[in-house]
Structures are given as structure tokens and as C-alpha cells.
Protein backbone atom coordinates (compact mmCIF):
# COMPACT_ATOMS: atom_id res chain seq x y z
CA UNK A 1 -118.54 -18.73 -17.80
CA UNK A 2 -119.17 -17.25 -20.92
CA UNK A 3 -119.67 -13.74 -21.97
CA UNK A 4 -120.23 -11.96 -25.73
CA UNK A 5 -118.45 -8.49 -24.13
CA UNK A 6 -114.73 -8.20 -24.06
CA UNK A 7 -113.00 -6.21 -21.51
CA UNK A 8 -110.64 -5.05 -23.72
CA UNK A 9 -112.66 -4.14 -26.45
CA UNK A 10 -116.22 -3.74 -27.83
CA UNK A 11 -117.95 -6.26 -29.41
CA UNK A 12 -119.44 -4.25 -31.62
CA UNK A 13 -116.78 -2.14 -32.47
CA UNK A 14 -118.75 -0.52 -36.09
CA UNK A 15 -121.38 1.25 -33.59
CA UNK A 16 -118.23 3.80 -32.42
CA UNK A 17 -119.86 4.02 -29.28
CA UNK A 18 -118.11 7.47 -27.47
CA UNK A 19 -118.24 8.35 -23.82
CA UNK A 20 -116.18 11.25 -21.96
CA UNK A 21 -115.19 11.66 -18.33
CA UNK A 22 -116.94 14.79 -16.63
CA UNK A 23 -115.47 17.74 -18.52
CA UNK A 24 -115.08 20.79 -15.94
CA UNK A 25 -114.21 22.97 -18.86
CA UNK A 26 -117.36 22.64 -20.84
CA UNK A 27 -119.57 25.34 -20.80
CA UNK A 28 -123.05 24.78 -21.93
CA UNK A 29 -125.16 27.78 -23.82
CA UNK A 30 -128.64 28.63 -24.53
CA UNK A 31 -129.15 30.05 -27.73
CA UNK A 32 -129.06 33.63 -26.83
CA UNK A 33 -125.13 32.64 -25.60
CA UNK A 34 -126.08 32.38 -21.56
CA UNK A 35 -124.64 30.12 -19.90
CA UNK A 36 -126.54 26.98 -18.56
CA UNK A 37 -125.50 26.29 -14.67
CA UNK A 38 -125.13 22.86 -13.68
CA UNK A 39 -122.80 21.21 -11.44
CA UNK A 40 -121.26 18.80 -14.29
CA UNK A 41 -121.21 17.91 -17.71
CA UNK A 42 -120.10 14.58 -20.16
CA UNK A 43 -121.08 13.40 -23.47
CA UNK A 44 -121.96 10.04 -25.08
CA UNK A 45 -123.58 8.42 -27.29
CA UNK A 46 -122.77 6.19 -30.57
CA UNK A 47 -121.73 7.70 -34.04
CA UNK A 48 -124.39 6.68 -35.84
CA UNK A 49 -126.84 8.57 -33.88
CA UNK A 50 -127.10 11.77 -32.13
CA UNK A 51 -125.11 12.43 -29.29
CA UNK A 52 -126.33 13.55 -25.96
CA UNK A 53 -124.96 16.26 -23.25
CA UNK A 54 -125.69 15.57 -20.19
CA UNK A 55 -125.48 18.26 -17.50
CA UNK A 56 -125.99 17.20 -14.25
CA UNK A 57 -127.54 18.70 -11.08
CA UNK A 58 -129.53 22.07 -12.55
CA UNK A 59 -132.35 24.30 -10.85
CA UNK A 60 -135.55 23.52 -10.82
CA UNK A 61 -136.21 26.92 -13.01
CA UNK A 62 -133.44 26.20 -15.35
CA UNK A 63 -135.30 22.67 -15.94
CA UNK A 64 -138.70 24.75 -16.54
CA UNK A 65 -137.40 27.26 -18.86
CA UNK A 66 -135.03 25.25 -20.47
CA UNK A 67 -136.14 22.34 -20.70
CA UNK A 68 -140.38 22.17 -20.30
CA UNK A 69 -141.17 19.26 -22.38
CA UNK A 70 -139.04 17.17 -19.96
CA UNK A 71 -140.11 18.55 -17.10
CA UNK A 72 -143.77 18.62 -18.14
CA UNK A 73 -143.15 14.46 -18.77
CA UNK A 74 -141.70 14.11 -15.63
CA UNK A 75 -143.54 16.21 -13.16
CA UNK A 76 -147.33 16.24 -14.93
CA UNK A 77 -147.73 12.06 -15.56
């Protein structure tokens, strides 16, 4: 059987595609320098684009405040 990925190594290895374990270290700030609370964070993403953070498991206010236009797309379809 044939496959175009390697296990070993990407098969596109220009796009510098970047992915981190959980990092329990990271902390994640609003502008004002408050600290977001979620249960986990990790970044990835390619180096040709922007990266994303993605924290994992925050409250349902946190997602309002924070984040609206997501939660507006989610929760208003």
C-alpha cells in the first residue's frame, strides 16, 4: 500500500508545520495582563501563517467576554 506521508518526516517539509505538547507553564493574558483560566494550553500551526493558542476547557463567561464573536457563531446559528 502506498502512502504520500512519511512517518519519519513531512512531506512537505517548506510549510514548517509546528505543534507543542500541552504546556502547563503557559500562562495566557488578556490585554489588561489577567490571566485567562483554562485547564490546558498548546500551540500550532505552520510558519507561513499565523499561529493559533489553543486553551482548552474555559467558562462559559470567559468564552462570552473573551471571546463573543465565537461564541455568538456557535451558540446564535
Amino acid at each position: 500500500m502506498s502512502s504520500k506521508w512519511n512517518w519519519y518526516r513531512c512531506p512537505y517539509p517548506e510549510d514548517k508545520f509546528i505543534t507543542t505538547p500541552i504546556i502547563p507553564e503557559l500562562k495566557v493574558l488578556d490585554v489588561n495582563g489577567t490571566e485567562l483560566q483554562g485547564y490546558e494550553a498548546h500551540f500550532l500551526g505552520v510558519e507561513s501563517e499565523v499561529f493559533q493558542l489553543h486553551l482548552v476547557d474555559i467558562s462559559e463567561d470567559l468564552m462570552q467576554s473573551e471571546f463573543k464573536h465565537h461564541f455568538d457563531a456557535y451558540y446564535k446559528k
